[in-house]
C-alpha atoms as a PDB file:
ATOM      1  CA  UNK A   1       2.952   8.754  31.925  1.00  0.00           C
ATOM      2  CA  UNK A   2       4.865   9.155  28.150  1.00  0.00           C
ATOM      3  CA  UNK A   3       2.628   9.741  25.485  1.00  0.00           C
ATOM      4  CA  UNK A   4       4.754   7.178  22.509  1.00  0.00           C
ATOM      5  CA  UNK A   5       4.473   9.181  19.343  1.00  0.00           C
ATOM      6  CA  UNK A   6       5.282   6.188  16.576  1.00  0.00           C
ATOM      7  CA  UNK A   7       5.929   7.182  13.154  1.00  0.00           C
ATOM      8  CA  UNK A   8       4.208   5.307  10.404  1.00  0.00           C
ATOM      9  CA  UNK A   9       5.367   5.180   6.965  1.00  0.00           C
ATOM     10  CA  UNK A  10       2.940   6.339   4.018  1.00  0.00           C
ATOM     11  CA  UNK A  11       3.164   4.932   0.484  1.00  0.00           C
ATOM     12  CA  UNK A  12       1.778   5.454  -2.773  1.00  0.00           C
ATOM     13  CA  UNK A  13       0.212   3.231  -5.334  1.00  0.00           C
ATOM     14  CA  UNK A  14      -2.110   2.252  -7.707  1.00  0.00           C
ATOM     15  CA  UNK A  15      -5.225   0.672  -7.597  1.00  0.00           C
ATOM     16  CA  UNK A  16      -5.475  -3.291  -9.701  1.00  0.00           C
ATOM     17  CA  UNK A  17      -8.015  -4.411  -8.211  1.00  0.00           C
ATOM     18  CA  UNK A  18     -11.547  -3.759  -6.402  1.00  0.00           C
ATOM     19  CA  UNK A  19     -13.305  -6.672  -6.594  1.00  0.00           C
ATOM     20  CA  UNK A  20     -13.239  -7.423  -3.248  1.00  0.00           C
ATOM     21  CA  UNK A  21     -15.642  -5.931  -0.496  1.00  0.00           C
ATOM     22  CA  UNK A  22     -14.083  -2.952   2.032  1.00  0.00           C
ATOM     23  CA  UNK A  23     -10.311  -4.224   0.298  1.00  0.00           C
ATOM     24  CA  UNK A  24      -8.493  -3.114  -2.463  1.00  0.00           C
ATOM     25  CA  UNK A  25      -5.353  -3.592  -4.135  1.00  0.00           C
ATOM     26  CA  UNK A  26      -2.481  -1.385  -4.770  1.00  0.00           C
ATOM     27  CA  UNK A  27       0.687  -2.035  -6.253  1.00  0.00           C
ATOM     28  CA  UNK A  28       3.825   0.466  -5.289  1.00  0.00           C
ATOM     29  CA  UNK A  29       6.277   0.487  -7.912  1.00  0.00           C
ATOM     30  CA  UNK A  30       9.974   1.182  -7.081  1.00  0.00           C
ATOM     31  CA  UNK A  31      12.902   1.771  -8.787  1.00  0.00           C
ATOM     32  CA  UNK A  32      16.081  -0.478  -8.270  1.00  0.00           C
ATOM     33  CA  UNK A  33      19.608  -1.028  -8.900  1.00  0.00           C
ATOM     34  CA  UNK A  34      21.542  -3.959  -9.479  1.00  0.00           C
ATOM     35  CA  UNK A  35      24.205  -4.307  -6.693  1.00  0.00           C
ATOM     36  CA  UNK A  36      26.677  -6.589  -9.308  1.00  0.00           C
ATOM     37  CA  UNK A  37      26.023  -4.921 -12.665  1.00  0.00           C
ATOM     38  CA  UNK A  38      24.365  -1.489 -11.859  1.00  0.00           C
ATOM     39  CA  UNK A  39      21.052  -1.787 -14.053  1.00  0.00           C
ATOM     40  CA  UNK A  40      18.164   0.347 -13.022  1.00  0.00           C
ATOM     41  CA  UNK A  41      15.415  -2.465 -12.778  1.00  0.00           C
ATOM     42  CA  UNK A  42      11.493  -1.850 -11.648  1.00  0.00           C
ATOM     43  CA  UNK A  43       9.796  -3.986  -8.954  1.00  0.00           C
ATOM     44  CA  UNK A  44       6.823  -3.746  -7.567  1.00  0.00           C
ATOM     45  CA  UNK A  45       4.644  -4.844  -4.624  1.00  0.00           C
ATOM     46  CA  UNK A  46       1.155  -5.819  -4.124  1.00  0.00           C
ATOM     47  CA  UNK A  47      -0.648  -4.779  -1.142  1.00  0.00           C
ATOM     48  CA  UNK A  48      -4.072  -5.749   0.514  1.00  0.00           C
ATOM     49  CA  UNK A  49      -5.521  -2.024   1.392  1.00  0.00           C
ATOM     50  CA  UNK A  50      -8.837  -1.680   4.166  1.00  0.00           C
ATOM     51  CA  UNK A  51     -10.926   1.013   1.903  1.00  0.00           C
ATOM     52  CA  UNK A  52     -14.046   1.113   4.084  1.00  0.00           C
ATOM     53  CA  UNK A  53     -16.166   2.955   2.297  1.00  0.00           C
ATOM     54  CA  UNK A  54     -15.649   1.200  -1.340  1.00  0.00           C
ATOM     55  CA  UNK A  55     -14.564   4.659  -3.159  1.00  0.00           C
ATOM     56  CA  UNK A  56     -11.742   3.863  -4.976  1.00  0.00           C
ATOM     57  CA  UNK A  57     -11.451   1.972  -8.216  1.00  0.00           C
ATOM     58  CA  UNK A  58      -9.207   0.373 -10.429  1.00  0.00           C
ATOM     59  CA  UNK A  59      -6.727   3.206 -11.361  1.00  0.00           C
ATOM     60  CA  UNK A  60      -6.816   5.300  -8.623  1.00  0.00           C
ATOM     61  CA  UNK A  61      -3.584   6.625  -7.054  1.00  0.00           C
ATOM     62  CA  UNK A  62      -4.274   6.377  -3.245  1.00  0.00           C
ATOM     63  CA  UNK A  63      -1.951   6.898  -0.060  1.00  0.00           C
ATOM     64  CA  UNK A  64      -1.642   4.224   2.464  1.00  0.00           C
ATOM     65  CA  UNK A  65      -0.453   3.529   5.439  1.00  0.00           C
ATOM     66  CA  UNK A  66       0.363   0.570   8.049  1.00  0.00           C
ATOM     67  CA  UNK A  67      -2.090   0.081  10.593  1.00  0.00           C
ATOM     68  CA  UNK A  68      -2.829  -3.291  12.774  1.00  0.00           C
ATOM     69  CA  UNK A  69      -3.641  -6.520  11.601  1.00  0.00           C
ATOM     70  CA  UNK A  70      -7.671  -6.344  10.181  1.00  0.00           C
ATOM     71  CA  UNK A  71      -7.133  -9.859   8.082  1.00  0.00           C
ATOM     72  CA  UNK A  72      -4.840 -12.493   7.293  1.00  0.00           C
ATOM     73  CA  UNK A  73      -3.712 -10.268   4.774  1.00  0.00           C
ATOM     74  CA  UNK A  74      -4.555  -7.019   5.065  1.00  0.00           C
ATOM     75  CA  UNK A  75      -2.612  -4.421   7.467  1.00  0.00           C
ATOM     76  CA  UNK A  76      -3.107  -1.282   5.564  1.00  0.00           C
ATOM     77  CA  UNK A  77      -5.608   1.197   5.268  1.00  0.00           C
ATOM     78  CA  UNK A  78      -6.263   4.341   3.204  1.00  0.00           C
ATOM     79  CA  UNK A  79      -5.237   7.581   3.913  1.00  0.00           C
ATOM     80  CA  UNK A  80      -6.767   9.710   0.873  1.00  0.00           C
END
């Protein structure tokens, strides 16, 4: 039998919000370009984060990764 090696992507963020128990969240910034008029514009995502141990607070750069389900909304858990 195969061993299936699946590549996960990591992302970065920053923490906005600890309030909840084992969950943060981060937001991942990105920058963006206009297909029509070629402006550089910034969005960013939110994103429910499992943080088991309750170390990270608000401001915290953390790395993240996809992981299964855990909640409704949360699919993510911390790397470092």
């Amino acid at each position: 039998m195969t061993n299936i090696i699946k590549k996960v992507a990591k992302k970065k963020g920053v923490v906005i919000s600890d309030k909840m128990d084992k969950t943060i969240v981060v937001a991942v910034s990105s920058l963006k370009t206009h297909p029509k008029y070629h402006k550089k514009y910034r969005s960013t995502l939110n994103y429910k984060v499992h943080d088991e141990e309750n170390k990270f607070k608000k401001g915290d750069n953390v790395e993240f990764s996809q992981c299964r389900p855990i909640s409704k909304g949360k699919s993510h858990t911390v790397i470092a």
